[in-house]
N, C-alpha and C. Protein backbone atom coordinates (compact mmCIF):
# COMPACT_ATOMS: atom_id res chain seq x y z
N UNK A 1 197.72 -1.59 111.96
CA UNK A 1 197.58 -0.91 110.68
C UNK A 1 198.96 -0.84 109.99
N UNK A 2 199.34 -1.21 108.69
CA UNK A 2 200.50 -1.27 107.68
C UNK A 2 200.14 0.14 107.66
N UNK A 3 201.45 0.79 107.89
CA UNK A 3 201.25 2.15 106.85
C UNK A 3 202.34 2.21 106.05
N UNK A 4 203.26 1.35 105.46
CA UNK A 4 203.98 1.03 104.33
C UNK A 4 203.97 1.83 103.28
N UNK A 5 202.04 1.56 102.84
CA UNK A 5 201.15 1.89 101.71
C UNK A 5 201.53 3.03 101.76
N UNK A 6 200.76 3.69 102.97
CA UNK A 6 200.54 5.59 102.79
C UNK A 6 202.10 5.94 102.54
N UNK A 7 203.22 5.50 103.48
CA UNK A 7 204.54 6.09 103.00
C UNK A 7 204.96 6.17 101.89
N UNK A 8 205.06 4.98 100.87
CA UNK A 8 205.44 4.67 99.45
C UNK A 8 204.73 5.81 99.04
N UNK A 9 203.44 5.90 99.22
CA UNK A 9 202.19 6.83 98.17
C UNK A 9 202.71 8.45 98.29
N UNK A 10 203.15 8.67 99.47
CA UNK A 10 203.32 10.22 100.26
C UNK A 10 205.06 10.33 99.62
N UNK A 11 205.99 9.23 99.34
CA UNK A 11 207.06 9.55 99.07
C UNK A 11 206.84 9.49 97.66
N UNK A 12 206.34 8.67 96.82
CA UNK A 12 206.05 8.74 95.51
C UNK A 12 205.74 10.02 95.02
N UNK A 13 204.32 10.61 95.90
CA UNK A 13 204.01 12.24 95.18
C UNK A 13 205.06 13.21 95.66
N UNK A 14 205.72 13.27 96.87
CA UNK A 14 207.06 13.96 97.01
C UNK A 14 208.29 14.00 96.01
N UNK A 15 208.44 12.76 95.38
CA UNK A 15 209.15 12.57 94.16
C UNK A 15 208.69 13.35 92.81
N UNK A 16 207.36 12.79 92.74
CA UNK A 16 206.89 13.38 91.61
C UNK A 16 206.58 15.25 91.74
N UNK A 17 206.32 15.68 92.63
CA UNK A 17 206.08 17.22 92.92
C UNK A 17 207.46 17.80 92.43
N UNK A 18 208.42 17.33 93.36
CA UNK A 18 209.97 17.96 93.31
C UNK A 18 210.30 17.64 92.06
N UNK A 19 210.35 17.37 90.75
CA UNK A 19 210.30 16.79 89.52
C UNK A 19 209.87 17.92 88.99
N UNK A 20 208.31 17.72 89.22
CA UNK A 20 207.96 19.38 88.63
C UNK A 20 208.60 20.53 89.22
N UNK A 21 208.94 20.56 90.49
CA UNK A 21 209.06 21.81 90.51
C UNK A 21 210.75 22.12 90.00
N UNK A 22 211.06 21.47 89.84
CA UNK A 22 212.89 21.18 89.54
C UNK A 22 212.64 21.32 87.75
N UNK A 23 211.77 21.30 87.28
CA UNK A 23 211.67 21.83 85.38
C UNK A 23 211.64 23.15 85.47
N UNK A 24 211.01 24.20 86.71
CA UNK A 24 211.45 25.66 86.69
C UNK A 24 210.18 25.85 85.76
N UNK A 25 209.22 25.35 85.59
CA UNK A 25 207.92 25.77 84.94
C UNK A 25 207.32 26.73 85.77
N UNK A 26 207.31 27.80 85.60
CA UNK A 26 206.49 28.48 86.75
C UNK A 26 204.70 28.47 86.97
N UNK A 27 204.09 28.00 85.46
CA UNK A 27 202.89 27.74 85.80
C UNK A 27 202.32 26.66 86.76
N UNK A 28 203.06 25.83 86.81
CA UNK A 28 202.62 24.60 87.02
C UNK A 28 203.63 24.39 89.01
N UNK A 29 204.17 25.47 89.18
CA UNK A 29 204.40 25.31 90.48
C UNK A 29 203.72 24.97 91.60
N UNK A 30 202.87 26.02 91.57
CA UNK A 30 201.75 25.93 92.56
C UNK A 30 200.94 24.58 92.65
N UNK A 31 200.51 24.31 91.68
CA UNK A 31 200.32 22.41 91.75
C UNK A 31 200.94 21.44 92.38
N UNK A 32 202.01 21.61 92.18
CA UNK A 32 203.36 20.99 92.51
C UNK A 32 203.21 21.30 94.82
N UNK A 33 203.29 22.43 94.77
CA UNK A 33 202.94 22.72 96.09
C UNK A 33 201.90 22.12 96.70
N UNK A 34 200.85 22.05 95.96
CA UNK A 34 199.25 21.44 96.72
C UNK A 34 199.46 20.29 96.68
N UNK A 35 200.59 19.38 95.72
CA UNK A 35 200.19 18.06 96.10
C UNK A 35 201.75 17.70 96.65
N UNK A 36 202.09 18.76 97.13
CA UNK A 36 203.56 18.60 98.41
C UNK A 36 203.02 18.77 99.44
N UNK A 37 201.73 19.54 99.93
CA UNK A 37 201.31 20.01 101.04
C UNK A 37 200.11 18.22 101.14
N UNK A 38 199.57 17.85 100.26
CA UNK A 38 199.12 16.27 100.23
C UNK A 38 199.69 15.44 101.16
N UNK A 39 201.03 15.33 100.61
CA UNK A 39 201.98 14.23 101.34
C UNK A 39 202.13 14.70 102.42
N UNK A 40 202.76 16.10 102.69
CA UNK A 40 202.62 16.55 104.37
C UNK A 40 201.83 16.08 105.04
N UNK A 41 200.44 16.12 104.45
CA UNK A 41 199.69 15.80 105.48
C UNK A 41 199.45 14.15 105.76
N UNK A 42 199.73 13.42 104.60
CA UNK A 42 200.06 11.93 104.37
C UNK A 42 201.30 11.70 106.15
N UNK A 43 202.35 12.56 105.28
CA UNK A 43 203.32 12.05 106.60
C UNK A 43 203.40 12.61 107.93
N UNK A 44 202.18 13.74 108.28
CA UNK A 44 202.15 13.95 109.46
C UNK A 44 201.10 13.09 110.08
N UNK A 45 200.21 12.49 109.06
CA UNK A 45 199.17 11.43 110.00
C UNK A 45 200.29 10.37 109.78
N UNK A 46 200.74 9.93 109.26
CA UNK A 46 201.72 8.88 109.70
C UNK A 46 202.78 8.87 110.64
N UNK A 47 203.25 10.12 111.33
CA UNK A 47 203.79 10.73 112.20
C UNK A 47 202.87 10.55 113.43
N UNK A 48 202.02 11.25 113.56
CA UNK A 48 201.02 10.79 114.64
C UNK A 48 200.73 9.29 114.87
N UNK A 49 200.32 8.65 114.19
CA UNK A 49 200.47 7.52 114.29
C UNK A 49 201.38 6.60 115.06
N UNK A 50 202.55 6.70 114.56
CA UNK A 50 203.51 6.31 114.91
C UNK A 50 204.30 7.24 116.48
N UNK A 51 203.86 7.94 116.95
CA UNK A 51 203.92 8.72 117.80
C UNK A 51 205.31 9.15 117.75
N UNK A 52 205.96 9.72 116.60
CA UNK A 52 207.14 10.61 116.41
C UNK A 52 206.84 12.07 116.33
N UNK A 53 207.12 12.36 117.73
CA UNK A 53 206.87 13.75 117.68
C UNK A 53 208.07 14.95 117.02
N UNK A 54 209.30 14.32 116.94
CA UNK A 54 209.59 15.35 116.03
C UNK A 54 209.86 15.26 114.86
N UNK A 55 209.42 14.16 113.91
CA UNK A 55 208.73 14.33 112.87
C UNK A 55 207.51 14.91 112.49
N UNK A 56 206.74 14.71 113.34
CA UNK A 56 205.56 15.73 113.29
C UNK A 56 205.51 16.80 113.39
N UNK A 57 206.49 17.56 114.38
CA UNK A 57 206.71 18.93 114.69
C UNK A 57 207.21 19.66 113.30
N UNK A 58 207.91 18.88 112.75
CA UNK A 58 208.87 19.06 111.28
C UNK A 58 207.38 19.27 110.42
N UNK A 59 206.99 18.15 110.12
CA UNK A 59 205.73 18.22 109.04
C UNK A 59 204.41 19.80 109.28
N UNK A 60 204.28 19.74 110.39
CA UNK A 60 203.10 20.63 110.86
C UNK A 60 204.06 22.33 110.13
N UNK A 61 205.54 22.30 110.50
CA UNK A 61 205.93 23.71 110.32
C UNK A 61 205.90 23.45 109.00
N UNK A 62 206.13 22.54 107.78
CA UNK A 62 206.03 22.75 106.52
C UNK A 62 205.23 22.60 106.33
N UNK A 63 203.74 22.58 106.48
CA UNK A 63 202.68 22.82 106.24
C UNK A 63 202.68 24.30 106.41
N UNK A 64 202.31 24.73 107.17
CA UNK A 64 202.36 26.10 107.59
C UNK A 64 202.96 27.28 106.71
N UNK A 65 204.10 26.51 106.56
CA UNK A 65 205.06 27.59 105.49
C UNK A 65 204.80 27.66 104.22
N UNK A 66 203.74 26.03 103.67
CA UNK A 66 203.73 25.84 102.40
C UNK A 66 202.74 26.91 102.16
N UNK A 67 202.00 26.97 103.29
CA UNK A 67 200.64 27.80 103.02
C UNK A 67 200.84 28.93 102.43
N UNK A 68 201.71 29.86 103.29
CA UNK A 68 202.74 31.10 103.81
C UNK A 68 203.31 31.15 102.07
N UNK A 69 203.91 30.04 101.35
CA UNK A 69 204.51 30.33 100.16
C UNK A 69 203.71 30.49 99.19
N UNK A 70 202.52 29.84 98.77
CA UNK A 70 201.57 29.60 97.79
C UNK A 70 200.56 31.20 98.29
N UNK A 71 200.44 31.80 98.93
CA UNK A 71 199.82 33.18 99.26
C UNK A 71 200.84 34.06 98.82
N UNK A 72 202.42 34.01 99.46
CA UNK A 72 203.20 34.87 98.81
C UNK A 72 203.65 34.52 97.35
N UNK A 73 203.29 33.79 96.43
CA UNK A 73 203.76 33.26 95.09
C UNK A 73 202.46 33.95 94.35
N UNK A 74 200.94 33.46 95.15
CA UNK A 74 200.18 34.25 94.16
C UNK A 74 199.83 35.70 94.61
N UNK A 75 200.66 36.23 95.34
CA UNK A 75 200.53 37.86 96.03
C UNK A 75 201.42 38.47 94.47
N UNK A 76 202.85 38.15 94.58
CA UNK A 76 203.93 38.38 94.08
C UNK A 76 203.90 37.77 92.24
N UNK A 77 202.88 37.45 92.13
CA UNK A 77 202.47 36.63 90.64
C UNK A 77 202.12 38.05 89.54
């Protein structure tokens, strides 16, 4: 299996998220998060895959946290 594809695609929306979230728009953050938490999960199945476990260990805790931020962003909203 090429996973080339999924990387380009998972670093592309990582580019494009951090973009938005780097304009300091605050509506449009949380978007920005759901499709950062996308690619996470893009590069932790590509992590598995590739059987890099501490890249994966990395991806799984920013998942976790992204969750953790988007609950405390719309707690604190």
């Amino acid at each position: 299996m090429n996973l080339n594809v999924y990387k380009w695609v998972a670093a592309g929306i990582s580019i494009s998220c951090s973009i938005m979230q780097a304009t300091a728009i605050i509506s449009i953050q949380w978007i920005a998060w759901i499709c950062l938490m996308v690619s996470v999960l893009m590069w932790t199945y590509i992590s598995y895959i590739e059987k890099d476990k501490a890249r994966l260990t990395q991806q799984i805790v920013f998942i976790v946290l992204s969750f953790v931020a988007i609950y405390n962003w719309f707690q604190h909203r």
